[in-house]
N, C-alpha and C. Protein backbone atom coordinates (compact mmCIF):
# COMPACT_ATOMS: atom_id res chain seq x y z
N UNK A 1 106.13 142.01 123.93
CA UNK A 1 106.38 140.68 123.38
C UNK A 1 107.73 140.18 123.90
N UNK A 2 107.72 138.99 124.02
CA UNK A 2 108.98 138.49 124.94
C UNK A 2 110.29 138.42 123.89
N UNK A 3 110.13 138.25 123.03
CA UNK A 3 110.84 137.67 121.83
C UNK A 3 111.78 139.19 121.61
N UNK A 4 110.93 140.05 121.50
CA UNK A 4 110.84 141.50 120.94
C UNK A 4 112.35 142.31 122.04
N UNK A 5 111.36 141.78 123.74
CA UNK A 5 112.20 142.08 124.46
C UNK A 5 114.13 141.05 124.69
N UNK A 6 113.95 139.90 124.44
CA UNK A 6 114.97 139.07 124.50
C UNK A 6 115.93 139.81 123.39
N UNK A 7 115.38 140.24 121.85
CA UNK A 7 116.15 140.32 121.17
C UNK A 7 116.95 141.90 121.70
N UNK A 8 115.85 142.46 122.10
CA UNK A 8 117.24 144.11 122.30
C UNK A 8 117.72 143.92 123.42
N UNK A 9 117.67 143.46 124.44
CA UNK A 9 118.59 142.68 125.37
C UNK A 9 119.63 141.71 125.19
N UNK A 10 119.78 140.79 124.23
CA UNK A 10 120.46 139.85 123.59
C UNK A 10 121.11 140.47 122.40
N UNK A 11 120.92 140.95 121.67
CA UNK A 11 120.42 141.24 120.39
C UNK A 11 120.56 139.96 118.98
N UNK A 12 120.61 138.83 119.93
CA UNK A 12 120.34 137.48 119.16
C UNK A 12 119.27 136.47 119.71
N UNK A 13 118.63 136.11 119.08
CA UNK A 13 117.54 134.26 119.73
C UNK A 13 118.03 133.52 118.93
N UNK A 14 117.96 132.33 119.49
CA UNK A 14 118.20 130.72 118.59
C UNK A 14 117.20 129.90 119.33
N UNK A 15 116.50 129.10 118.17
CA UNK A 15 115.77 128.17 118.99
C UNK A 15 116.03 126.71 118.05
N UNK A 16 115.99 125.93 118.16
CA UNK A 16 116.09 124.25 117.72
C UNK A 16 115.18 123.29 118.12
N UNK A 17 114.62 122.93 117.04
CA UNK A 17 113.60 121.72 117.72
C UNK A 17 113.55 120.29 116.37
N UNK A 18 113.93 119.53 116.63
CA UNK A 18 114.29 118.05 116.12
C UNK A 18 115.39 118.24 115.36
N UNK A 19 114.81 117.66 114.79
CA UNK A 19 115.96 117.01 113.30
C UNK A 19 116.17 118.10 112.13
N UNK A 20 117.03 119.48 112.71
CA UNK A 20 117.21 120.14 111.28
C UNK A 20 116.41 121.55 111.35
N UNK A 21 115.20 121.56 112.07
CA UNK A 21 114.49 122.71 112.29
C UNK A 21 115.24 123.73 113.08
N UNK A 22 115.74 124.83 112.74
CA UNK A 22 116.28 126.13 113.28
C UNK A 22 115.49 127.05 113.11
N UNK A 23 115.47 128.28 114.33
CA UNK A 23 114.55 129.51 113.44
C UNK A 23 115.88 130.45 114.96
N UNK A 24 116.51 131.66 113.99
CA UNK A 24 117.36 132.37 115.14
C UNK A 24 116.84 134.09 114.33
N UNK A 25 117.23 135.03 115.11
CA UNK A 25 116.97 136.29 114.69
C UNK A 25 118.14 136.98 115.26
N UNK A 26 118.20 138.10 114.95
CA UNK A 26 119.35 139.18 115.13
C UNK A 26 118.61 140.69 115.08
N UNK A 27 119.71 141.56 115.57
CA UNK A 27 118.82 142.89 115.09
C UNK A 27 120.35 143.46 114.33
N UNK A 28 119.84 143.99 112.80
CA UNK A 28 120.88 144.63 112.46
C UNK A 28 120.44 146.58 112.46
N UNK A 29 121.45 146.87 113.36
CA UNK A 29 120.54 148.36 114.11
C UNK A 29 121.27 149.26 112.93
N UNK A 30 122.09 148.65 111.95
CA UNK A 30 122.85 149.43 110.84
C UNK A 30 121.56 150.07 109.68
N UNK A 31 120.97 149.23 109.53
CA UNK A 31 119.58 148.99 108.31
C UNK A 31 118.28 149.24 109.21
N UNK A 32 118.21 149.25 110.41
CA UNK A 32 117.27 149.27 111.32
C UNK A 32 116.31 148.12 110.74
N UNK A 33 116.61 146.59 110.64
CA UNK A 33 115.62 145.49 109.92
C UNK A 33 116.15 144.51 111.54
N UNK A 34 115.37 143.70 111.39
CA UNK A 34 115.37 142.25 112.37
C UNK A 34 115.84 141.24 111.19
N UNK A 35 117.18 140.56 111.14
CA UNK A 35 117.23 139.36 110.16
C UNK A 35 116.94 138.06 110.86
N UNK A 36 116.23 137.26 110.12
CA UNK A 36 115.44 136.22 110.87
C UNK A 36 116.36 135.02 109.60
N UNK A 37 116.33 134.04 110.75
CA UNK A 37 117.02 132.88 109.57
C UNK A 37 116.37 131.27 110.24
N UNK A 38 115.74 130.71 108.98
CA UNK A 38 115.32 129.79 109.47
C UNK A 38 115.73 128.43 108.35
N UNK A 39 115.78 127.17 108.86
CA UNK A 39 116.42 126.33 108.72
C UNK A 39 115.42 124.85 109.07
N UNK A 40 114.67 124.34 107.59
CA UNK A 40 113.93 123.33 107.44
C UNK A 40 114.35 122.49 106.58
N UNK A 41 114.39 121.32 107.01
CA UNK A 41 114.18 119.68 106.01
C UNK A 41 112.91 120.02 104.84
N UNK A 42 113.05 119.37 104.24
CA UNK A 42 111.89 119.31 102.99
C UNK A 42 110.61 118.90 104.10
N UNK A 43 109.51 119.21 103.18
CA UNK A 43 108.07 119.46 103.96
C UNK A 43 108.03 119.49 105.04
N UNK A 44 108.22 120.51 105.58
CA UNK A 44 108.41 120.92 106.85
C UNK A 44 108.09 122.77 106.67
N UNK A 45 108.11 123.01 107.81
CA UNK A 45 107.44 124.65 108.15
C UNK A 45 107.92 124.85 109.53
N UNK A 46 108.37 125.97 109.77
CA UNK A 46 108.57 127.24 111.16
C UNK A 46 108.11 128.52 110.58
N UNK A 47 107.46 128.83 111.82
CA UNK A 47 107.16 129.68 111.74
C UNK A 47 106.71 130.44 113.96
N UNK A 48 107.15 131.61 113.51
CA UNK A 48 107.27 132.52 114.73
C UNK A 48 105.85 133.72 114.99
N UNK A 49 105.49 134.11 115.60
CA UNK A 49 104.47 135.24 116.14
C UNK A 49 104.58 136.15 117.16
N UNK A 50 104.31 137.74 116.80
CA UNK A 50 104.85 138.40 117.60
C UNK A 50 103.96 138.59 118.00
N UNK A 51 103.66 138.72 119.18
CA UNK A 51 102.25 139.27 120.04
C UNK A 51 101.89 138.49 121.28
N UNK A 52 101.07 138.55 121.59
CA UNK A 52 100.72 138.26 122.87
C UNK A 52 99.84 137.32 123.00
N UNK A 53 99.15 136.86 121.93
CA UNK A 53 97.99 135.67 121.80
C UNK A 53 98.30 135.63 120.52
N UNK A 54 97.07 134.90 120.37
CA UNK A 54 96.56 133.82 118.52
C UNK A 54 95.81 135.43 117.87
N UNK A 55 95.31 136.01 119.05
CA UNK A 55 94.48 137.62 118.26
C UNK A 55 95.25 138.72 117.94
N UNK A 56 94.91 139.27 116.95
CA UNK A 56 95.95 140.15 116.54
C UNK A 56 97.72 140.11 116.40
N UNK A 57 98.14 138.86 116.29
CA UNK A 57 99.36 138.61 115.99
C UNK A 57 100.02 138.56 114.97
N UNK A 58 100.86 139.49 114.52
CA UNK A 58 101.93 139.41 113.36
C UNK A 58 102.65 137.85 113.58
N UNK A 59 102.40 137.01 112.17
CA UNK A 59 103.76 136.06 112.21
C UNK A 59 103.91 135.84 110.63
N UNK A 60 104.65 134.99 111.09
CA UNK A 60 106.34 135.13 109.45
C UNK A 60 106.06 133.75 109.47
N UNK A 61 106.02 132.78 108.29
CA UNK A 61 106.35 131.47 108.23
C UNK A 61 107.53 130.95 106.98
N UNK A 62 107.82 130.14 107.00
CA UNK A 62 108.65 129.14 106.54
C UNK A 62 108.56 127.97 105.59
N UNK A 63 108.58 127.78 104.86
CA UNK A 63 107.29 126.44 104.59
C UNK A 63 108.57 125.88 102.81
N UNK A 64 108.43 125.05 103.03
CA UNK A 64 109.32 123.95 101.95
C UNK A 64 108.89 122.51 101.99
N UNK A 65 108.07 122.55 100.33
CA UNK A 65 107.33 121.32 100.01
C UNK A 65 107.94 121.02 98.93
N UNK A 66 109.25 119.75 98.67
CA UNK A 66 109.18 119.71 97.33
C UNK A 66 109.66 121.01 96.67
N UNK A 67 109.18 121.01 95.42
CA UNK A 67 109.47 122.28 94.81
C UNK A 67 109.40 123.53 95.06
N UNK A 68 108.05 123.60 95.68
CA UNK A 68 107.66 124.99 96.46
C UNK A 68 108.60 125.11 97.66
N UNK A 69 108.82 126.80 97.89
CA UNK A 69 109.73 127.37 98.52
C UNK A 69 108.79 128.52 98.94
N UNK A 70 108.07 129.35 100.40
CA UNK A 70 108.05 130.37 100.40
C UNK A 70 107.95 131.04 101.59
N UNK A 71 107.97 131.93 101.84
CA UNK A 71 108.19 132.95 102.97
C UNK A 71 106.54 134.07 102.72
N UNK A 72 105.96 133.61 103.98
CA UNK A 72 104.75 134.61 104.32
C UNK A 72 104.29 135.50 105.59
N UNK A 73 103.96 136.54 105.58
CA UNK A 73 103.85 137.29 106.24
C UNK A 73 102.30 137.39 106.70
N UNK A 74 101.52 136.76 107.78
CA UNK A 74 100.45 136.63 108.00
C UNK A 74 99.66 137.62 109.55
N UNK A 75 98.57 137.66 109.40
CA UNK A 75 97.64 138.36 110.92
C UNK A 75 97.18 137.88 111.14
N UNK A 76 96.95 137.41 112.03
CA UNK A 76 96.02 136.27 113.22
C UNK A 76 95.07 137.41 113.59
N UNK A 77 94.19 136.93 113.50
CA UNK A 77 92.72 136.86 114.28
C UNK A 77 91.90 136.47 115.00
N UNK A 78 92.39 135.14 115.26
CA UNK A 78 91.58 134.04 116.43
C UNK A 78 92.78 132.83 115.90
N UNK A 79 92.05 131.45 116.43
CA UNK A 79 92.75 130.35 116.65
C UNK A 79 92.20 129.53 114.97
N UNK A 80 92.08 130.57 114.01
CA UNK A 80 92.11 129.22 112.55
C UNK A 80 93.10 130.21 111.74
N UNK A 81 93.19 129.47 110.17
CA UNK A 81 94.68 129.81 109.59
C UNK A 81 94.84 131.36 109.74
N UNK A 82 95.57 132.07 109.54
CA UNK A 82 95.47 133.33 109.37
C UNK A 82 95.95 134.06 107.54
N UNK A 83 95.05 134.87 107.35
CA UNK A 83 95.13 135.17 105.98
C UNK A 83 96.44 135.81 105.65
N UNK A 84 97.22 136.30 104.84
CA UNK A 84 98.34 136.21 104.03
C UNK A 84 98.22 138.10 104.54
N UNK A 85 99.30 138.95 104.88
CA UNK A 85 99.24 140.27 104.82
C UNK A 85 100.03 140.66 104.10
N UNK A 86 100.66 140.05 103.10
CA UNK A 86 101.28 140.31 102.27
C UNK A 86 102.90 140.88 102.15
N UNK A 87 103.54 140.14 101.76
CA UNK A 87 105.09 139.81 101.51
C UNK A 87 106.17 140.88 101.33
N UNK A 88 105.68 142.13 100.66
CA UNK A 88 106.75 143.65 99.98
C UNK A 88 107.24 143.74 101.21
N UNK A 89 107.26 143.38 102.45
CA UNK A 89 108.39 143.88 103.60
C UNK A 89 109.42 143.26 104.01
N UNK A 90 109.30 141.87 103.77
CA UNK A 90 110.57 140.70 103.49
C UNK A 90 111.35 140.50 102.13
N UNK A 91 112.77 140.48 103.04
CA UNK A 91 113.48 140.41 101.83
C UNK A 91 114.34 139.29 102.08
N UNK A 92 114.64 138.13 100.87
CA UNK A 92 114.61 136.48 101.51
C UNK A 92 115.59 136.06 100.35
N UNK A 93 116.28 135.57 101.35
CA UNK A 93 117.45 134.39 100.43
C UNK A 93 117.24 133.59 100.84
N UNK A 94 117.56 132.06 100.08
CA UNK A 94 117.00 130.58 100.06
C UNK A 94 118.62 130.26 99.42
N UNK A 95 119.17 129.29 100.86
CA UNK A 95 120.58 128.38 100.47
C UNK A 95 119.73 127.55 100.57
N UNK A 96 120.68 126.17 100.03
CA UNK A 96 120.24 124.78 100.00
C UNK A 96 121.05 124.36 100.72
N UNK A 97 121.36 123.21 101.79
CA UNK A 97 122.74 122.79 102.14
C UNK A 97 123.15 121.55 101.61
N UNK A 98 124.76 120.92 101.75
CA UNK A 98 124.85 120.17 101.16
C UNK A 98 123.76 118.68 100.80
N UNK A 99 123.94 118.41 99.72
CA UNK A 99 123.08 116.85 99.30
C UNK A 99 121.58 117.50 99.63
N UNK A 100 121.27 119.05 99.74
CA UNK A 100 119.80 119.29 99.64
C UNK A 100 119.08 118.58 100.99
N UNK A 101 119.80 118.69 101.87
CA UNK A 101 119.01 117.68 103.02
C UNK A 101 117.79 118.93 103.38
N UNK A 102 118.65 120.39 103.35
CA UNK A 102 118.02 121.48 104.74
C UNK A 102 117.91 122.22 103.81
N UNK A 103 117.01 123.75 103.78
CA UNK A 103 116.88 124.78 102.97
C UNK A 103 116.90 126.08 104.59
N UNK A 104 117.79 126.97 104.18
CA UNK A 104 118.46 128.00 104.88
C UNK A 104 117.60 129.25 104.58
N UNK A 105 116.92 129.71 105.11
CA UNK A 105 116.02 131.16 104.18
C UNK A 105 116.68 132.11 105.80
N UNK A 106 116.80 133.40 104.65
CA UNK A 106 117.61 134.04 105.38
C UNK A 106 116.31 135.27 104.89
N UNK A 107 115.61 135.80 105.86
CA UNK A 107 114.60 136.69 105.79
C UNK A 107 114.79 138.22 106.57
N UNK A 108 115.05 138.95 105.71
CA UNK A 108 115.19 140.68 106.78
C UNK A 108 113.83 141.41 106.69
N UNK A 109 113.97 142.17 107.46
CA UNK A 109 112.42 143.09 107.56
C UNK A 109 112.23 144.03 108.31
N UNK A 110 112.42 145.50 108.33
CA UNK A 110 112.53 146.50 108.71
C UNK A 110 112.10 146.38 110.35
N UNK A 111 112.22 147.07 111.19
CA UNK A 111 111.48 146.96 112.65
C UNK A 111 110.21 147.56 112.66
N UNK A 112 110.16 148.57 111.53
CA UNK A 112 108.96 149.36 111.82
C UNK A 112 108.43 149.60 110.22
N UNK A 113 107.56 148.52 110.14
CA UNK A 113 107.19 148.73 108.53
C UNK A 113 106.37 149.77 108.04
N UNK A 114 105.86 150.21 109.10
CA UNK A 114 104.64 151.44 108.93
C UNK A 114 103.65 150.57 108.81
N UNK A 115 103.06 149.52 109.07
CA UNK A 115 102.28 148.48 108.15
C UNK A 115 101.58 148.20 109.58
N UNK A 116 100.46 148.63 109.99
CA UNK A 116 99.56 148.60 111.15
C UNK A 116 99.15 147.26 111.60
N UNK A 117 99.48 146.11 110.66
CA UNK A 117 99.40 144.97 111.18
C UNK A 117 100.37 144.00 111.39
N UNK A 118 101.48 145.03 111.50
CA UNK A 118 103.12 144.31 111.82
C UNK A 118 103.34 145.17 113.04
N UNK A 119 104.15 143.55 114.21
CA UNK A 119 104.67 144.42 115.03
C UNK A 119 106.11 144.89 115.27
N UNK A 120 105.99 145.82 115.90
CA UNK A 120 107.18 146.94 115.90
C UNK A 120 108.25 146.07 116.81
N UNK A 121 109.48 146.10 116.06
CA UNK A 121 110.50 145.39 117.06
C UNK A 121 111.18 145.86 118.05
């Protein structure tokens, strides 16, 4: 995975796209986790995928509607939504920034969850 490879070569990504949308990662090799931090306007969503296609891909999303706030951990299977694989491996802080424009989720997650449908960083 390119991402996978950029980060232990780098050991940082940043990416930016419009008005407010951030998504950057790090590797903290102290905790052996990948901290992922992403950065959305209200109703809005980022979200990232590790793998090589839409099949069999681990991805992480982002998502802030209004009240709702949440962080999901999903498996792709082909090209429609992908079902939920469930959350116990992220661990997530939610800033607000000033006047509430942006919401900051600061997401860690081991490199190697043991979890056969996550990929290994």
């Amino acid at each position: 995975d390119l991402l996978a490879r950029q980060l232990h070569k780098s050991g940082e990504v940043r990416f930016k796209w419009g008005e407010g949308i951030e998504w950057a990662a790090s590797l903290d090799m102290t905790t052996e986790e990948i901290v992922m931090e992403a950065t959305i306007p209200n109703r809005a969503y980022v979200a990232v995928g590790f793998g090589e296609n839409m099949r069999g891909t681990d991805m992480i999303v982002w998502r802030w509607k209004d009240e709702f706030s949440e962080v999901d951990n999903l498996y792709s299977t082909g090209y429609s939504k992908p079902p939920s694989d469930g959350t116990s491996y992220l661990k997530t802080q939610i800033k607000i920034s000033p006047y509430g424009k942006l919401k900051t989720f600061t997401t860690r997650r081991a490199l190697d969850t043991g979890n056969a449908k996550d990929f290994v960083v």
